[in-house]
N, C-alpha and C. Protein backbone atom coordinates (compact mmCIF):
# COMPACT_ATOMS: atom_id res chain seq x y z
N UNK A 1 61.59 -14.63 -74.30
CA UNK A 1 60.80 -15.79 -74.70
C UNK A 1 59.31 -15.53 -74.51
N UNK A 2 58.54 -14.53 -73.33
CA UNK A 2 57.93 -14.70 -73.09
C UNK A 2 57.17 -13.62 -73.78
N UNK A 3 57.44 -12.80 -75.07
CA UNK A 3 57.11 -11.74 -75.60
C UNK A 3 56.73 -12.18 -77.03
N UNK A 4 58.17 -13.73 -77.42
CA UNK A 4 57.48 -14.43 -78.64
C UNK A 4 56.49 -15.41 -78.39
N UNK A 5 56.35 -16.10 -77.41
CA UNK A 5 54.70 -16.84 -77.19
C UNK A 5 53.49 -15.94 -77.33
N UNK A 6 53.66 -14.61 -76.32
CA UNK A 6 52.56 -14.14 -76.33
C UNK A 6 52.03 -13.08 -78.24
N UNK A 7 53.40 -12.92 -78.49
CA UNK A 7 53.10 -12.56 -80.24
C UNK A 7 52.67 -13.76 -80.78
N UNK A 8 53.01 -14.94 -80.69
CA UNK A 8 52.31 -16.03 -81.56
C UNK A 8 51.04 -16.16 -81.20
N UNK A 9 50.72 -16.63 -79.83
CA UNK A 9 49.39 -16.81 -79.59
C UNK A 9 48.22 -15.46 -80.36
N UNK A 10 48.88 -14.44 -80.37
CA UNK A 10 47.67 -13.20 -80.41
C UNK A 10 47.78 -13.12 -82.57
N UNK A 11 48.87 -13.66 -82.94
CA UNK A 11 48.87 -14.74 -84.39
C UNK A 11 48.38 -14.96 -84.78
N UNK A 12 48.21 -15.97 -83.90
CA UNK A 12 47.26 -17.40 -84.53
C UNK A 12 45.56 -16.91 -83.78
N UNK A 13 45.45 -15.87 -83.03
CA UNK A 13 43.84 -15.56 -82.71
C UNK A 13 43.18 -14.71 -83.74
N UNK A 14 44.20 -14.12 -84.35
CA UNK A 14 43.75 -12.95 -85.42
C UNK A 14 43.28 -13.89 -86.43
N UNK A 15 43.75 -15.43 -86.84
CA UNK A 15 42.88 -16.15 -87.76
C UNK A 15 41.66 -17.07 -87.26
N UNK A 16 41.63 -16.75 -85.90
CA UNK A 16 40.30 -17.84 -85.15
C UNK A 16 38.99 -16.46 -85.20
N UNK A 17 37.91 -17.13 -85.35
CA UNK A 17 36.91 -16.39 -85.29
C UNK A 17 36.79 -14.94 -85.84
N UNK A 18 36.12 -14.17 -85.50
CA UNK A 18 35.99 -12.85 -85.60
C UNK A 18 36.02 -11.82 -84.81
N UNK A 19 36.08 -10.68 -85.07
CA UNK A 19 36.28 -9.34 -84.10
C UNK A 19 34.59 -8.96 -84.08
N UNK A 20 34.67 -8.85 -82.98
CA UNK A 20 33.10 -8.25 -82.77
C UNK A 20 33.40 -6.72 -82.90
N UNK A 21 32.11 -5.98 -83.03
CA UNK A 21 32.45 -4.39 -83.80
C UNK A 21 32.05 -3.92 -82.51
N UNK A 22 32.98 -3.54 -81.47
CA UNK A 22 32.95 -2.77 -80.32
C UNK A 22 34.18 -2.32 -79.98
N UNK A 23 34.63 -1.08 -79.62
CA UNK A 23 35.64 -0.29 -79.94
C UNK A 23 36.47 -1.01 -78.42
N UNK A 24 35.45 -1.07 -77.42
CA UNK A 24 36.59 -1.84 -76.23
C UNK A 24 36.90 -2.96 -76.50
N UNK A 25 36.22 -3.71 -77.20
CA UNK A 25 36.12 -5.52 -77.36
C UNK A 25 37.46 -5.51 -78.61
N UNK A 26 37.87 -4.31 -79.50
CA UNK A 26 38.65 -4.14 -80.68
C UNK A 26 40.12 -4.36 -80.05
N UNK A 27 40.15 -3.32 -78.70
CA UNK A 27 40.99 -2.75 -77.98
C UNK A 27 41.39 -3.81 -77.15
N UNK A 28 41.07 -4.54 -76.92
CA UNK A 28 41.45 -5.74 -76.15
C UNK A 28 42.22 -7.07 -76.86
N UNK A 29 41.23 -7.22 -78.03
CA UNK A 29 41.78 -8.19 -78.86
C UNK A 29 40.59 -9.42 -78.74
N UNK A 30 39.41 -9.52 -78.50
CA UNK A 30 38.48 -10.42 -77.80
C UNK A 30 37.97 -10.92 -79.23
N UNK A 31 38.04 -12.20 -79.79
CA UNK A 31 37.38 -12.77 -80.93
C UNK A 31 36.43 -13.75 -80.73
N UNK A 32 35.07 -13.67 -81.75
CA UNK A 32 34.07 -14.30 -81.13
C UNK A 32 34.03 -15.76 -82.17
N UNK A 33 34.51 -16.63 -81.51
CA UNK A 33 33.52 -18.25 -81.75
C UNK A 33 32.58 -18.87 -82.42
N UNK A 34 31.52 -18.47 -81.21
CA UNK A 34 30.18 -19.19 -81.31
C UNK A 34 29.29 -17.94 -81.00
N UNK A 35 27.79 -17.92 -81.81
CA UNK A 35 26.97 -16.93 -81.45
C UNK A 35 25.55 -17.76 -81.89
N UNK A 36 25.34 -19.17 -81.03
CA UNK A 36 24.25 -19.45 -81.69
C UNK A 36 23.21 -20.62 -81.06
N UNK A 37 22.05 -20.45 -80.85
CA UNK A 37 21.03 -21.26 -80.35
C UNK A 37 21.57 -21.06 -79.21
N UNK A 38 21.44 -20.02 -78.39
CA UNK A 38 21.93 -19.67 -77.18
C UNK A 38 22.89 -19.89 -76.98
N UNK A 39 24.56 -19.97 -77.31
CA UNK A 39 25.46 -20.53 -76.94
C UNK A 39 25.95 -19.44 -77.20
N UNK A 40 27.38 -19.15 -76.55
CA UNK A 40 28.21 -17.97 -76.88
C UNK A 40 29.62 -18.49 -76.68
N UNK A 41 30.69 -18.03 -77.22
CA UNK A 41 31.97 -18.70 -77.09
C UNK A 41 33.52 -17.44 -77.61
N UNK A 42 33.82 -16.92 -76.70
CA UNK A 42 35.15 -16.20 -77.33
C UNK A 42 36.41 -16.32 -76.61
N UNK A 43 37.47 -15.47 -76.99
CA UNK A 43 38.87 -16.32 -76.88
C UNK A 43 39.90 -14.92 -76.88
N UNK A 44 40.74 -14.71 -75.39
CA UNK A 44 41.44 -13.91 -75.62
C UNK A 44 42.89 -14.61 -74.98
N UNK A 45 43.77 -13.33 -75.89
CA UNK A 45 45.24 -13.61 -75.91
C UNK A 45 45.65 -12.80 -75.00
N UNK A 46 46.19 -13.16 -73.70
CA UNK A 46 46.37 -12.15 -72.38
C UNK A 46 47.39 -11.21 -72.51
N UNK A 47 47.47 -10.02 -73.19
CA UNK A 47 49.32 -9.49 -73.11
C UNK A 47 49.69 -8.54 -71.77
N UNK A 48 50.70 -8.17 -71.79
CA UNK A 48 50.63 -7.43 -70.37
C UNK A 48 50.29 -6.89 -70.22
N UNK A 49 49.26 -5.84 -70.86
CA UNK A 49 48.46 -4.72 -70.53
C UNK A 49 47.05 -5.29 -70.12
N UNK A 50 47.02 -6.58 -70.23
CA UNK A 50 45.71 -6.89 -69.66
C UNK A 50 45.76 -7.64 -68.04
N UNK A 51 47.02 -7.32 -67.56
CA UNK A 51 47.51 -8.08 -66.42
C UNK A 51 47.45 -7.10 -65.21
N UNK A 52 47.74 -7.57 -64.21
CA UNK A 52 47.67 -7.04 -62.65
C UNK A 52 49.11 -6.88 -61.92
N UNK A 53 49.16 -6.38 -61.09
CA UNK A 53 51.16 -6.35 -60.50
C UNK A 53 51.43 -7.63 -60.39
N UNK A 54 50.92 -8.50 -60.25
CA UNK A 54 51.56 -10.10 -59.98
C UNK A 54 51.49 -10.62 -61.20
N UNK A 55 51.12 -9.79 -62.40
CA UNK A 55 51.26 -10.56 -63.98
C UNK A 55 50.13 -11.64 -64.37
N UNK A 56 49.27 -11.59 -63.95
CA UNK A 56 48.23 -12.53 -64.40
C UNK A 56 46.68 -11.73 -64.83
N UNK A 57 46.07 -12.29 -65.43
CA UNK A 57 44.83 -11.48 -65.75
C UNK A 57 44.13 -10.68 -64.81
N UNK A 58 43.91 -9.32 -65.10
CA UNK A 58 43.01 -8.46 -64.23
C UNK A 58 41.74 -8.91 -64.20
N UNK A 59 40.87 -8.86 -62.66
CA UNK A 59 39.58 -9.10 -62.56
C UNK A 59 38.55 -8.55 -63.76
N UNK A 60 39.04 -7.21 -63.82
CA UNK A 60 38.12 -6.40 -64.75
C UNK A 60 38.32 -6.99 -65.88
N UNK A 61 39.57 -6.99 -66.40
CA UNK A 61 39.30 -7.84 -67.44
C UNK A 61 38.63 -9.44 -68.16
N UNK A 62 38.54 -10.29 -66.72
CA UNK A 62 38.04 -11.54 -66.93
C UNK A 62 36.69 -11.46 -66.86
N UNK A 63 36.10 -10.24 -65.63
CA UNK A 63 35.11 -9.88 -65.88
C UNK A 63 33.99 -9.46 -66.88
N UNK A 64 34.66 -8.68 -68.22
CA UNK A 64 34.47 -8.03 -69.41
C UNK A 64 34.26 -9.22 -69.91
N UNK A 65 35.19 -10.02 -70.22
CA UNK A 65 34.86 -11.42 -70.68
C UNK A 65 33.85 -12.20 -70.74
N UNK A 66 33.54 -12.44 -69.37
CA UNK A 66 32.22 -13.23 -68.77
C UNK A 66 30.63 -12.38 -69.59
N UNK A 67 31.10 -11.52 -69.28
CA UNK A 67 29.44 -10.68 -69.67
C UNK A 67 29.47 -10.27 -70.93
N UNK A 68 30.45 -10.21 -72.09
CA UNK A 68 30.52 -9.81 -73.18
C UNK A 68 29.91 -11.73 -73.63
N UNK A 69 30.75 -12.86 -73.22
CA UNK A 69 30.34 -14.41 -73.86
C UNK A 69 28.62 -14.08 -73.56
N UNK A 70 28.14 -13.67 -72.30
CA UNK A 70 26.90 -14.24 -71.65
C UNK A 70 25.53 -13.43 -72.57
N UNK A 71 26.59 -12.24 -72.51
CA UNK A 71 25.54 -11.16 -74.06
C UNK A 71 25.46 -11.96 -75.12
N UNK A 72 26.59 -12.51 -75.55
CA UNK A 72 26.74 -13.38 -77.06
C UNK A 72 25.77 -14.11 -76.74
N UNK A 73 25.83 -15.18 -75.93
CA UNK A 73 24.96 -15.81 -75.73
C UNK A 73 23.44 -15.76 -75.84
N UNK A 74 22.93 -14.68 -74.99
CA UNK A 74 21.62 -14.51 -74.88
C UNK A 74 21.24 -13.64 -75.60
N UNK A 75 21.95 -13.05 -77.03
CA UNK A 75 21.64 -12.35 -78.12
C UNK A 75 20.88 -13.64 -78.90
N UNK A 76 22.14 -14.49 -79.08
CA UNK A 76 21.67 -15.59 -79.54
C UNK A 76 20.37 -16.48 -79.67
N UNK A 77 20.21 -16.15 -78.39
CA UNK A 77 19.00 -16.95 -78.03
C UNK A 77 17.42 -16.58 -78.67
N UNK A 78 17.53 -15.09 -79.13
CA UNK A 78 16.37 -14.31 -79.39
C UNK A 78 16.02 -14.24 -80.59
N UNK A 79 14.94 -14.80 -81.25
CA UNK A 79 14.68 -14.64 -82.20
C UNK A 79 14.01 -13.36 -82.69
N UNK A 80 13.85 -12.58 -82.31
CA UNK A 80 13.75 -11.37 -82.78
C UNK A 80 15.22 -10.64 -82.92
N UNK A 81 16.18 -11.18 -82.72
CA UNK A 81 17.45 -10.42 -82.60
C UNK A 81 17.96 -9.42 -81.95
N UNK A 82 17.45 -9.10 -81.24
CA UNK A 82 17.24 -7.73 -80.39
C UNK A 82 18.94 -7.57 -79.51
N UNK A 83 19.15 -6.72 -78.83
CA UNK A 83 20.25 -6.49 -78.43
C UNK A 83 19.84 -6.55 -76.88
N UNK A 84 21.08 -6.19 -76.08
CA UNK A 84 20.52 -6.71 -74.95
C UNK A 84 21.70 -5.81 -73.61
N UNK A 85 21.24 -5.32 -72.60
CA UNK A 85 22.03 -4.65 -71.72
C UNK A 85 22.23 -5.96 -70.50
N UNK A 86 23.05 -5.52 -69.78
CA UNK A 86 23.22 -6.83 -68.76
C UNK A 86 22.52 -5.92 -66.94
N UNK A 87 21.77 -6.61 -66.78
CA UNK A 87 21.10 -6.35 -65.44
C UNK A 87 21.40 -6.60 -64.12
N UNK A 88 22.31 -8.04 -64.12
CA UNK A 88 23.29 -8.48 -63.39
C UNK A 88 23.70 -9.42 -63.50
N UNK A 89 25.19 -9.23 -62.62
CA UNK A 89 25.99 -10.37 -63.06
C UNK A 89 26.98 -10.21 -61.97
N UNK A 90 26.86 -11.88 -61.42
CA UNK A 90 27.97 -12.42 -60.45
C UNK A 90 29.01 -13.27 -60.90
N UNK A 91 30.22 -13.00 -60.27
CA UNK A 91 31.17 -14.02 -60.91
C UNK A 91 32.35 -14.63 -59.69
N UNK A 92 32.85 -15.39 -59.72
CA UNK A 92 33.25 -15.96 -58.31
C UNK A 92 34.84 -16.61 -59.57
N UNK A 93 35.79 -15.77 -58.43
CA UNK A 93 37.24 -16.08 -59.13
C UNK A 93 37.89 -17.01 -58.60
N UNK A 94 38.42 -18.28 -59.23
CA UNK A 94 38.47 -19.53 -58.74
C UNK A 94 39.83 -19.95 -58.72
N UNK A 95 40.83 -19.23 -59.79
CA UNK A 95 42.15 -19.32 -59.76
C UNK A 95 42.60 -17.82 -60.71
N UNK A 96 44.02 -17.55 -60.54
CA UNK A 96 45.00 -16.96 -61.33
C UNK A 96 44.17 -17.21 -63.34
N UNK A 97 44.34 -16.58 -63.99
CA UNK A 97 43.94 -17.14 -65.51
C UNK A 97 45.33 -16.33 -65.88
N UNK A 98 45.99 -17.42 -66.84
CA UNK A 98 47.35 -16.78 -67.97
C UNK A 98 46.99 -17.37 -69.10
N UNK A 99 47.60 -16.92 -70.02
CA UNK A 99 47.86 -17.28 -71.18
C UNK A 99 46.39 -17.03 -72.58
N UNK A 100 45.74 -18.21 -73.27
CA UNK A 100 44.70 -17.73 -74.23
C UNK A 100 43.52 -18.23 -73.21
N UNK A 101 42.60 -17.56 -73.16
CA UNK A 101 41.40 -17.25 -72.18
C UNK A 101 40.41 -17.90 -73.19
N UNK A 102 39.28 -18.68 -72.95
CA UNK A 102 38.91 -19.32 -73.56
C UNK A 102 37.32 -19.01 -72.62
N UNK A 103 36.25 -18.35 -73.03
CA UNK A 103 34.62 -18.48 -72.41
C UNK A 103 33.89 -18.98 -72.94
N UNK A 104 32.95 -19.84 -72.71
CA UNK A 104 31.62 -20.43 -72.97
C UNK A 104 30.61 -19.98 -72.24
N UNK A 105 29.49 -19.83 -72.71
CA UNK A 105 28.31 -18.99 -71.97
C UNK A 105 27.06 -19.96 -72.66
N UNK A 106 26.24 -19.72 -71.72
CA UNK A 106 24.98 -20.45 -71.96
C UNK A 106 24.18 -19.88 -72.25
N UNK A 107 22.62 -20.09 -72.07
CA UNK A 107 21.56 -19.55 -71.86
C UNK A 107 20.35 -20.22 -71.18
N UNK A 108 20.33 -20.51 -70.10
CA UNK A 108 19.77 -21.33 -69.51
C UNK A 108 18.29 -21.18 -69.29
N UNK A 109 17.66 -19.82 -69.66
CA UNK A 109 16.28 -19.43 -69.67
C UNK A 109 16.18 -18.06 -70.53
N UNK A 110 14.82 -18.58 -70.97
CA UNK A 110 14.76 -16.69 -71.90
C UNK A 110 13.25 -16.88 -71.64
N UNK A 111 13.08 -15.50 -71.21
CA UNK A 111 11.77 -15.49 -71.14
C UNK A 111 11.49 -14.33 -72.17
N UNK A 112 9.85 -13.46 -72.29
CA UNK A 112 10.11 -12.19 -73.35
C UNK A 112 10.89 -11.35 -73.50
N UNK A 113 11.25 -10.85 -72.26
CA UNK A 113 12.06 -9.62 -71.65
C UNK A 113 13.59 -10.11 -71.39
N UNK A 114 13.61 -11.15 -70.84
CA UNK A 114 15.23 -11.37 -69.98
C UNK A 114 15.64 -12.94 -70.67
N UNK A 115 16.78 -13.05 -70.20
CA UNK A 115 17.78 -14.14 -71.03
C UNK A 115 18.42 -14.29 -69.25
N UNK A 116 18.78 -15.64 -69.08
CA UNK A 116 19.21 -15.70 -67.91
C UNK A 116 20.37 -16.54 -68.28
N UNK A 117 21.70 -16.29 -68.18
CA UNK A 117 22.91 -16.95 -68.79
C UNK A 117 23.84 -17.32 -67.22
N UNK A 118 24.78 -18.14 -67.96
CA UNK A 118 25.86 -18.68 -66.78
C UNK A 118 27.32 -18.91 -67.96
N UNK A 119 28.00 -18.67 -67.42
CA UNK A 119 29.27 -18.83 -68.08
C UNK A 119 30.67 -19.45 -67.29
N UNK A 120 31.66 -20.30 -67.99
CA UNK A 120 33.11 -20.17 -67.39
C UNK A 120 34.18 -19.86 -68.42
N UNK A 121 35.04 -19.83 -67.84
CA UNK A 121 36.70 -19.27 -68.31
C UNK A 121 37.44 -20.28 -67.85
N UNK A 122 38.10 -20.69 -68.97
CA UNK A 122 39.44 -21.60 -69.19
C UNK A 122 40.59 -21.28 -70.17
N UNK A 123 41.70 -21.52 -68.62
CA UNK A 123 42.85 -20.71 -69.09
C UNK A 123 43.17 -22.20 -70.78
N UNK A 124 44.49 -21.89 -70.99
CA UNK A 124 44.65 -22.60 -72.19
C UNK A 124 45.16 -23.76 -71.45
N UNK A 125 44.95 -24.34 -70.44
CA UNK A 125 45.03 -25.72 -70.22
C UNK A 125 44.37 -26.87 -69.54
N UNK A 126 42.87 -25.67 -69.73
CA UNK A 126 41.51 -26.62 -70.02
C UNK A 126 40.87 -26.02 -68.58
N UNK A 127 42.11 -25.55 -67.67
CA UNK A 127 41.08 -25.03 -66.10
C UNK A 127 40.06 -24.43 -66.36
N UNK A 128 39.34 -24.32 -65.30
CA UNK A 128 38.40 -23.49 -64.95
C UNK A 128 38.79 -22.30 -64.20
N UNK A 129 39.04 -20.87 -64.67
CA UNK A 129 39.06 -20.08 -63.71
C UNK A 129 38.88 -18.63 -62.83
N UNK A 130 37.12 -18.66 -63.65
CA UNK A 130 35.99 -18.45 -62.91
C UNK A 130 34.72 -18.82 -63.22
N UNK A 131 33.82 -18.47 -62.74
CA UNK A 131 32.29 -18.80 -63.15
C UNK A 131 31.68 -17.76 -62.65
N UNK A 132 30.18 -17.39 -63.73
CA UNK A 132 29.40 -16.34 -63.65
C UNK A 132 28.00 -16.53 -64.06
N UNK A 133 27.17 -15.99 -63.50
CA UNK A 133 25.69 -15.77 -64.06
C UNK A 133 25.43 -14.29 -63.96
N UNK A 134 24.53 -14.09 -65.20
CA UNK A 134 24.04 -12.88 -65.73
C UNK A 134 22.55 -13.01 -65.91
N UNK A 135 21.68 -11.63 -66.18
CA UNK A 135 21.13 -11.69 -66.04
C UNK A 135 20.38 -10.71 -67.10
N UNK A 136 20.09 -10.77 -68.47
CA UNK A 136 20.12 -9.46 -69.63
C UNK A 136 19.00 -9.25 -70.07
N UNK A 137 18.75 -7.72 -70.31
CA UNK A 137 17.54 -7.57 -70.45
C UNK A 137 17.61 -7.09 -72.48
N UNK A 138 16.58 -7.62 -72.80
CA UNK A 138 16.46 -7.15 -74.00
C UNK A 138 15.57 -6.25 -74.58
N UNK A 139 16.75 -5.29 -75.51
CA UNK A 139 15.50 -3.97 -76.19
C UNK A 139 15.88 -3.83 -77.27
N UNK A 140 14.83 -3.13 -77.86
CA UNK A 140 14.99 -2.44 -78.97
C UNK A 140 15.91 -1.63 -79.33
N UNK A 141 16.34 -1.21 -80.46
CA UNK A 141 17.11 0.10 -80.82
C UNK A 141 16.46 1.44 -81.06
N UNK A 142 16.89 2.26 -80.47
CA UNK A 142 16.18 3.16 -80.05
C UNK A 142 16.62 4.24 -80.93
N UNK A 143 15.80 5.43 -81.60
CA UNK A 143 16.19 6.60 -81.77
C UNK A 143 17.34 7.36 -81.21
N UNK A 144 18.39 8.05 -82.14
CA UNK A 144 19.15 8.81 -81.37
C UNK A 144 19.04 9.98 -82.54
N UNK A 145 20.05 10.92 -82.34
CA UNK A 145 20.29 12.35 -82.79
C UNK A 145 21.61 11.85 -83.83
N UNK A 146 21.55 12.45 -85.25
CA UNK A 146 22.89 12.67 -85.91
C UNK A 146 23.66 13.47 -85.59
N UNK A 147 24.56 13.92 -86.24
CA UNK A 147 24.96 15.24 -86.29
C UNK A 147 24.70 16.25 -86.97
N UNK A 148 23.32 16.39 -87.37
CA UNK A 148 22.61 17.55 -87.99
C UNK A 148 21.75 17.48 -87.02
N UNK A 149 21.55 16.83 -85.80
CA UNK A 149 20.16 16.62 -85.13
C UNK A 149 19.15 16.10 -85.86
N UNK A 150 19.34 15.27 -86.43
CA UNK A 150 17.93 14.67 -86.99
C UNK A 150 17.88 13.08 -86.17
N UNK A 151 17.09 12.74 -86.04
CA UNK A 151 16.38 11.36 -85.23
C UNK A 151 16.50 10.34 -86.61
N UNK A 152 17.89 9.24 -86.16
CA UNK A 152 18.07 8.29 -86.81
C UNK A 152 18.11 6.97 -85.62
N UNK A 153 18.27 6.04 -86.29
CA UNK A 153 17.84 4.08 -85.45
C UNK A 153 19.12 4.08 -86.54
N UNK A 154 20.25 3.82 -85.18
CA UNK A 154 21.67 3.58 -85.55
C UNK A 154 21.72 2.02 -85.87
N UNK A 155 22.49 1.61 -86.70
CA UNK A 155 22.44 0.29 -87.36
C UNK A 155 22.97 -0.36 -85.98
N UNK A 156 22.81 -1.82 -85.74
CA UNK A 156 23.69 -2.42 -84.49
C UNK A 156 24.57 -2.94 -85.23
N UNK A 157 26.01 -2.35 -84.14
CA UNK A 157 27.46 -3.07 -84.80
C UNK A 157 27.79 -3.45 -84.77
N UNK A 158 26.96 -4.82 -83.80
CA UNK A 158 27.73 -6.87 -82.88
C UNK A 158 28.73 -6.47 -83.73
């Protein structure tokens, strides 16, 4: 039973939102929401590979969560569009999370340089269960090397 819930739920997520273009965020199954006027919002389907020996969501993984919404977020926020690394980020685990994982992220300050975000996680029956603040710095895209060695500004692949 508990193999056809978790196939339906991950179902019905493949038609909610979108896949953000990041090969871990692909690998997980993480679909994005909301990406806008500072707000960030995505939604995952927990299967057992994203779980811990007692079967419930891994830290690391709720973690990934928190700072991937709080990036959405404070991408959002920038009108220059710029991309953004995370500088820090605390998160305080408040219960067990099962089932579809649900984050909202804010943006509670942007200054030139930094975006200062807060986020929570709610399992699919509205809990709360954790909370986080981040702290992201924003840059440019930078020159890299092809594979001929020539100096190209790689497209960004949100």
């Amino acid at each position: 039973m508990t193999n056809q819930l978790e196939h339906k739920a991950a179902t019905q997520l493949a038609n909610l939102g979108e896949e953000l273009n990041v090969p871990f965020l692909k690998l997980l199954g993480v679909r994005l929401l909301t990406a806008e006027m500072g707000k960030g919002e995505i939604l995952l389907a927990l299967k057992p590979e994203h779980t811990n020996t007692w079967e419930v969501a891994h830290g690391g993984v709720l973690l990934t969560l928190m700072d991937v919404a709080m990036a959405v977020a404070a991408r959002s926020s920038d009108p220059g569009d710029r991309s953004v690394v995370t500088i820090e980020l605390k998160n305080n685990f408040m219960q067990a999370a099962l089932g579809v994982l649900r984050v909202k992220a804010d943006t509670v300050r942007r200054t030139a340089t930094m975006a200062f975000c807060e986020a929570k996680l709610y399992n699919d029956q509205g809990e709360i269960c954790c909370m986080a603040t981040g702290t992201f710095q924003f840059i440019k895209r930078l020159a890299s090397r092809n594979t001929e060695g020539e100096r190209v500004i790689n497209e960004d692949k949100r």
